[in-house]
Protein backbone atom coordinates (compact mmCIF):
# COMPACT_ATOMS: atom_id res chain seq x y z
CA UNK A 1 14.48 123.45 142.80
CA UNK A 2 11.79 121.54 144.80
CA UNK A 3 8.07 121.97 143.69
CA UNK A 4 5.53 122.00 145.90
CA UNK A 5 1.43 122.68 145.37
CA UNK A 6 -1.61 120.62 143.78
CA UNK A 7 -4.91 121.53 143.22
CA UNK A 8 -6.51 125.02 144.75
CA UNK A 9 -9.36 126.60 144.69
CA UNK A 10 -8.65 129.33 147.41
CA UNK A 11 -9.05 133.17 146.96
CA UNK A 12 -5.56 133.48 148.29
CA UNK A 13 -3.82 131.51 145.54
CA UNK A 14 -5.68 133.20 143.01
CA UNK A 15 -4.29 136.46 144.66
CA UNK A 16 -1.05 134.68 144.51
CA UNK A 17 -0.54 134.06 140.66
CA UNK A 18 -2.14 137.07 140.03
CA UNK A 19 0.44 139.07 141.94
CA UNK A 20 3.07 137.12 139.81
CA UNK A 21 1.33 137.26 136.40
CA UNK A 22 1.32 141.44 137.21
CA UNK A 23 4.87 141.65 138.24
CA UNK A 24 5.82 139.28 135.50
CA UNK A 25 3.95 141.79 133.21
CA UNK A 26 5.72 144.88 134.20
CA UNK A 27 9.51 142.98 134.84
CA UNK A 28 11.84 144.63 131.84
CA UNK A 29 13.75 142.05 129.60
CA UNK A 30 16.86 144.12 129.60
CA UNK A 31 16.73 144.49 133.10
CA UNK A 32 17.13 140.21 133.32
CA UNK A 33 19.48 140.47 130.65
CA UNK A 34 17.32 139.16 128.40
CA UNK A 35 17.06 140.57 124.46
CA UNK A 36 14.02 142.77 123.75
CA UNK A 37 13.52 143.48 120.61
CA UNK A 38 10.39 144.86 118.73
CA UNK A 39 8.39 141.61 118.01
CA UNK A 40 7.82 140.93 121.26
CA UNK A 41 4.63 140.31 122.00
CA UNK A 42 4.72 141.09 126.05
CA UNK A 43 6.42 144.11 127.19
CA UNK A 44 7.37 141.96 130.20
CA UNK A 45 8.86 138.67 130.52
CA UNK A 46 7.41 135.55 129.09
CA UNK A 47 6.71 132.52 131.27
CA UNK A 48 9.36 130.94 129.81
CA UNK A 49 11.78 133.29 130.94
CA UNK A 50 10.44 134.21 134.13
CA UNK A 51 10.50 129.95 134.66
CA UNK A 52 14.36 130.07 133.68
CA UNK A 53 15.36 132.95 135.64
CA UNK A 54 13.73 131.37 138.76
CA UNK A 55 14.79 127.61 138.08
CA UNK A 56 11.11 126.15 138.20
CA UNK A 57 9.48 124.62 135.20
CA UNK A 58 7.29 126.71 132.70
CA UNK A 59 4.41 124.25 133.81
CA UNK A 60 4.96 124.82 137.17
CA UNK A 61 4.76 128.62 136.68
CA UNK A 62 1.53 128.39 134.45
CA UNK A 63 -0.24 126.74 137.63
CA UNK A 64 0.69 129.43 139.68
CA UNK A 65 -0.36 131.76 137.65
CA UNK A 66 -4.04 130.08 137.19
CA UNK A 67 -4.18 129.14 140.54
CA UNK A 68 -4.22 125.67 140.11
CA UNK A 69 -1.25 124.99 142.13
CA UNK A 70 -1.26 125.72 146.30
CA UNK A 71 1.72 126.21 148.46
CA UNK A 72 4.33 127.35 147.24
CA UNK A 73 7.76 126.59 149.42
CA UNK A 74 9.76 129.59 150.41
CA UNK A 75 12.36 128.61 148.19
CA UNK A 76 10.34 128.89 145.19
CA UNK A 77 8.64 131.75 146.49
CA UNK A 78 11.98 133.86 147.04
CA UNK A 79 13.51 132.96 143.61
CA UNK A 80 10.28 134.30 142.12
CA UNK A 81 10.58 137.52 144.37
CA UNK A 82 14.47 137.50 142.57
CA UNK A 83 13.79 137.00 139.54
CA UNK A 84 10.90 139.89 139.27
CA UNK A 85 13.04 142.26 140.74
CA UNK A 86 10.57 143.05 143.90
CA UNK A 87 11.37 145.47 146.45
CA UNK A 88 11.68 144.11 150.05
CA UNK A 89 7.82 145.40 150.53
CA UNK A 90 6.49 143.49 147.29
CA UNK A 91 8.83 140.18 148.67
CA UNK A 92 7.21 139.93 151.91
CA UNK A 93 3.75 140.69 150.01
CA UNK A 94 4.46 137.76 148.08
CA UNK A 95 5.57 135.53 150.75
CA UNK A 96 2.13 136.60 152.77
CA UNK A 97 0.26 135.40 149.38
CA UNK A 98 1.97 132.07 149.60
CA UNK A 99 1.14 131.88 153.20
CA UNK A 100 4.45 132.09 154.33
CA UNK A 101 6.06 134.36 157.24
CA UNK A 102 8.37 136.36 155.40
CA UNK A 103 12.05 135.98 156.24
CA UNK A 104 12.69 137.60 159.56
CA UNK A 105 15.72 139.49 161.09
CA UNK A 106 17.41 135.93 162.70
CA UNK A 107 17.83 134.29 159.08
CA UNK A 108 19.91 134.69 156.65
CA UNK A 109 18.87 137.69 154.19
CA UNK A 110 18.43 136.41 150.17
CA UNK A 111 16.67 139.55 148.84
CA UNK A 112 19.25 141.19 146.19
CA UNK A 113 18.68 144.79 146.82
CA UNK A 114 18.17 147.12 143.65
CA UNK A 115 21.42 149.04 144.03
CA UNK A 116 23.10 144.97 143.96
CA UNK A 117 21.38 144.09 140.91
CA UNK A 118 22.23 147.12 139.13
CA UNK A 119 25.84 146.54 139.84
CA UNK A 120 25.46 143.17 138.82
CA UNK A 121 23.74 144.55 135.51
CA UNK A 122 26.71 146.95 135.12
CA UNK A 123 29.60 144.84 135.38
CA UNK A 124 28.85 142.89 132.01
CA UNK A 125 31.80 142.03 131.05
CA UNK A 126 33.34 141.18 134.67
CA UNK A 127 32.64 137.50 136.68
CA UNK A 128 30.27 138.92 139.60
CA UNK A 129 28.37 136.26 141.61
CA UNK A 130 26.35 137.12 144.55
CA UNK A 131 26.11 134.34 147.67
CA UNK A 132 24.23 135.25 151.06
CA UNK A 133 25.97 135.18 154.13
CA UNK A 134 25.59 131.06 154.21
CA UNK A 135 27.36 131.10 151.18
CA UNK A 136 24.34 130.00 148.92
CA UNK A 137 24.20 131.21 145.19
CA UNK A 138 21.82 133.59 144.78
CA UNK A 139 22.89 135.07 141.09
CA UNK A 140 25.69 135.55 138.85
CA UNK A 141 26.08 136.92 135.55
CA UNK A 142 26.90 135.59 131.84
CA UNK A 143 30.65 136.42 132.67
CA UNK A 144 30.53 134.07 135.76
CA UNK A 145 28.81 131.63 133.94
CA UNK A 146 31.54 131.42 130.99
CA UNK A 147 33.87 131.32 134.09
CA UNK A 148 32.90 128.78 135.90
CA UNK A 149 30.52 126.78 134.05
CA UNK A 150 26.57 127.80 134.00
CA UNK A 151 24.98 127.93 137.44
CA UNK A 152 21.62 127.38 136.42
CA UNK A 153 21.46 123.66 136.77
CA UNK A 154 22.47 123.70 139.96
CA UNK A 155 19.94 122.29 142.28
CA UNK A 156 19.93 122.16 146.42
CA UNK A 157 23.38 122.39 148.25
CA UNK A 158 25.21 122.41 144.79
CA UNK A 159 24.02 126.13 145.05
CA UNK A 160 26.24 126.36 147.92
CA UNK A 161 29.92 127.59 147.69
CA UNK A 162 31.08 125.73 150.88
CA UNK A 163 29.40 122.72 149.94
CA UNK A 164 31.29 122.58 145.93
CA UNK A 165 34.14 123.24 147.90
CA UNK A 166 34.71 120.66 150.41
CA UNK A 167 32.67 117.89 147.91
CA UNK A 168 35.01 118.89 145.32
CA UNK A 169 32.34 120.21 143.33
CA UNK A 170 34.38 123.43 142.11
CA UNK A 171 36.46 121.21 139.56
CA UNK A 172 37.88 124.27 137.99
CA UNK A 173 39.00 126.11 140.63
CA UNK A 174 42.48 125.52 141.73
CA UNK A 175 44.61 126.94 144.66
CA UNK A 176 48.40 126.86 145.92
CA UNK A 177 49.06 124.26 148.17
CA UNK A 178 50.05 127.24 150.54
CA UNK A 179 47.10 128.83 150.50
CA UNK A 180 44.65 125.43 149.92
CA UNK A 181 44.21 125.50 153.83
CA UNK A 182 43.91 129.29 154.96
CA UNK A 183 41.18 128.96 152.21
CA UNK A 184 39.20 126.13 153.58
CA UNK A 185 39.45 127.25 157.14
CA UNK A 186 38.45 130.74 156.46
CA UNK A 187 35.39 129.04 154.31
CA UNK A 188 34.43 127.60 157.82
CA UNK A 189 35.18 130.21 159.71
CA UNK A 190 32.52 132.51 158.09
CA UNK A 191 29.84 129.97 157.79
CA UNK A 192 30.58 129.61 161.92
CA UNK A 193 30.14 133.19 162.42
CA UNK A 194 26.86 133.58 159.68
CA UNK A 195 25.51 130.82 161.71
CA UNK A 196 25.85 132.83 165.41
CA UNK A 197 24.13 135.64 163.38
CA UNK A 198 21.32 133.98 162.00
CA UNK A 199 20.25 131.59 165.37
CA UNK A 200 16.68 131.05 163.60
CA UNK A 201 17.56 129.77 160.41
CA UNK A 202 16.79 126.18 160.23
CA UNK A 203 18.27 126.12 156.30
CA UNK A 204 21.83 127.20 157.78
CA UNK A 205 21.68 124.66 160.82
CA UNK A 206 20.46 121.91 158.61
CA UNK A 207 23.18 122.99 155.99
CA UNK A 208 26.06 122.59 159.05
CA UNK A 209 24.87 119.02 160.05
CA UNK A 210 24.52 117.82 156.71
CA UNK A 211 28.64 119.00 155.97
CA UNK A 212 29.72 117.86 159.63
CA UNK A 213 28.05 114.55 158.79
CA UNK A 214 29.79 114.46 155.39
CA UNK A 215 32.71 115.69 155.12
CA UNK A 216 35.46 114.72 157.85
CA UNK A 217 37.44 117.31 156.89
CA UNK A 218 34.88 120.04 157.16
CA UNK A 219 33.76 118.46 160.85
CA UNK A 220 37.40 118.53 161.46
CA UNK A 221 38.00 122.51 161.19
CA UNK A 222 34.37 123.14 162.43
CA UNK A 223 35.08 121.58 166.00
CA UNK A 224 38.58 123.89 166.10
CA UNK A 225 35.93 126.65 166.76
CA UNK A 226 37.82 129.21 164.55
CA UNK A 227 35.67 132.36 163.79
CA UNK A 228 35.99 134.45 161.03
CA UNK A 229 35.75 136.08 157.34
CA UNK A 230 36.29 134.53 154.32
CA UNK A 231 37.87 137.48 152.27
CA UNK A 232 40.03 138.16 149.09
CA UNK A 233 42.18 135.25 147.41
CA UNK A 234 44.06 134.62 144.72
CA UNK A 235 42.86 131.16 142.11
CA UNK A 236 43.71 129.60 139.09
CA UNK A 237 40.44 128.68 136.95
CA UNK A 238 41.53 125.72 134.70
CA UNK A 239 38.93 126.83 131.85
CA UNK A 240 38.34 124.14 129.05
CA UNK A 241 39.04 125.93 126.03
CA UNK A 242 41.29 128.53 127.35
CA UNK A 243 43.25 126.90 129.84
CA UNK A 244 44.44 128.61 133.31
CA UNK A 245 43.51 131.41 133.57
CA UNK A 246 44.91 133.24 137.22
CA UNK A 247 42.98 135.87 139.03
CA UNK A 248 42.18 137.82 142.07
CA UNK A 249 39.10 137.44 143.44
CA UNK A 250 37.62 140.24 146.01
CA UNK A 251 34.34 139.49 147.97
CA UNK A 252 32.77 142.68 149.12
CA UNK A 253 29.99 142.16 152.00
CA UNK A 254 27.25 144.44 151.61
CA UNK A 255 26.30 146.74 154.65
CA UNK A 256 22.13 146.14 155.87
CA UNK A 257 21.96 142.34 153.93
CA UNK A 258 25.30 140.66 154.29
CA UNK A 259 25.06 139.49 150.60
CA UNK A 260 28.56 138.35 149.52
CA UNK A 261 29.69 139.97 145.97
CA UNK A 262 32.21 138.07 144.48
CA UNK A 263 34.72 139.35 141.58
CA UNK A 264 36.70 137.96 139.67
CA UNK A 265 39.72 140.43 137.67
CA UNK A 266 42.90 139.93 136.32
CA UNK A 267 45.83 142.82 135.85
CA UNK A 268 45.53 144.62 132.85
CA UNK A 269 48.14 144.10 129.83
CA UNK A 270 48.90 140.32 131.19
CA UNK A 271 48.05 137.21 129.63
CA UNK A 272 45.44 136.16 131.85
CA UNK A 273 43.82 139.17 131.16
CA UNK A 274 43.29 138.38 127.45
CA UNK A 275 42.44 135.02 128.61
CA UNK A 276 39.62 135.84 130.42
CA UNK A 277 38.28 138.83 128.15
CA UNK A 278 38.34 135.31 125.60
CA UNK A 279 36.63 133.79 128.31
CA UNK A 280 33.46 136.03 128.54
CA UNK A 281 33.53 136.53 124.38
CA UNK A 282 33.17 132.39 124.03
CA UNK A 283 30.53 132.64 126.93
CA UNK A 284 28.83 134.94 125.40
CA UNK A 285 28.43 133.53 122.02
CA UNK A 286 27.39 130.38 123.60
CA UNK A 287 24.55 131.74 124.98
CA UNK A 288 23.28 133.71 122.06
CA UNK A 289 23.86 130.01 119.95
């Protein structure tokens, strides 16, 4: 993720980092998914972690905090706001503190609601990924990551699901030929209609010129005009040390933010099913290793 700021000296950036170093104080561990446990020093969550769970360096974080580091780009400032846990108020607070207009009601929503995250938080053991309505990652859990390989180094329009998708970027993911092109016009489809909803966002036009300019085949199904939803499928994940493993996966649109929560399940008693309970057991280990 980009990092902006250099020296400051201004009450407002003090304000800034110390609205983060408070929220920081009071986030919960568990909440992140994070382990507790009774030597920890800070109830909350340690630069460190609040630094991984937003994608910015530890370095970067410290600065903010002491105020040595000025402007802040949205993007940094919302995957702070996410990775705190801030209500919609405390977000727009925090985007105020940067300097920033908070998002408004012509561009795309990124602020994971409570009720989201809890779900999210719930579904342990379940692949659950949550994109807003440009199809940009926004968060995905352990089960997702041992799915699909770990999110977190994903930087710019690698974030984006349309973008792995026509750049071949989604190397595991594997459909039917039948179904290969229903998918990838859909895909379009529902980036065309996000971007009639959301006339103001200058990330979402910038993200369609970039794949029209790109990708001849994305260009190609854009200029067929085709309007729509990109809704439940059915893909083979070739995982490395499992192998295929086939599921269905249901995206449910949430009502008031248009976040996209995706799913991934396979039918009880079959052998895809064990695969991908194996699946979140190896991803899980991996992480605690």
């Amino acid at each position: 993720m980009a990092q902006t700021g250099g020296v400051a000296g201004d009450g407002a950036t003090s304000e800034f980092g110390q609205a983060v170093r408070r929220w920081r104080d009071r986030a919960s561990p568990a909440a992140a998914g994070l382990p507790g446990g009774r030597y920890r020093r800070a109830a909350g969550l340690r630069r460190e972690e609040l630094a991984q769970l937003a994608g910015i360096s530890v370095d970067y974080v410290t600065r903010l905090e002491q105020g040595r580091a000025s402007n802040p780009s949205a993007q940094v400032v919302d995957a702070l706001a996410r990775a705190l846990r801030l209500s919609g108020t405390e977000r727009a607070h925090l985007f105020r503190l940067a300097g920033l207009v908070p998002p408004g009601p012509q561009t795309v929503p990124t602020h994971i609601t409570p009720s989201v995250q809890r779900m999210l938080d719930r579904m342990a053991g379940t692949p659950v990924a949550v994109y807003d309505a440009s199809w940009n990652l926004l968060a995905a859990n352990p089960a997702y990551a041992a799915l699909m390989g770990d999110p977190a180094a994903w930087r710019g329009n690698e974030r984006n699901g349309v973008w792995r998708y026509f750049f071949g970027l989604s190397r595991r993911v594997r459909h039917t030929p039948e179904a290969e092109g229903p998918f990838a016009t859909a895909f379009v489809a529902d980036l065309r209609a996000a971007a009639a909803r959301y006339p103001a966002d200058q990330a979402l036009r910038r993200l369609v010129a970039e794949l029209r300019a790109d990708s001849a085949r994305f260009a190609e199904l854009w200029d067929t005009g085709a309007v729509g939803s990109h809704e439940a499928s059915h893909k083979t994940i070739d995982h490395p040390h499992v192998g295929p493993v086939t599921l269905d996966c249901d995206i449910l649109t949430v009502a008031g933010c248009d976040l996209r929560v995706m799913i991934y399940t396979a039918e009880p008693g079959t052998e895809d099913a064990e695969r991908l309970a194996l699946v979140t057991v190896l991803g899980t280990q991996t992480l605690v290793g």
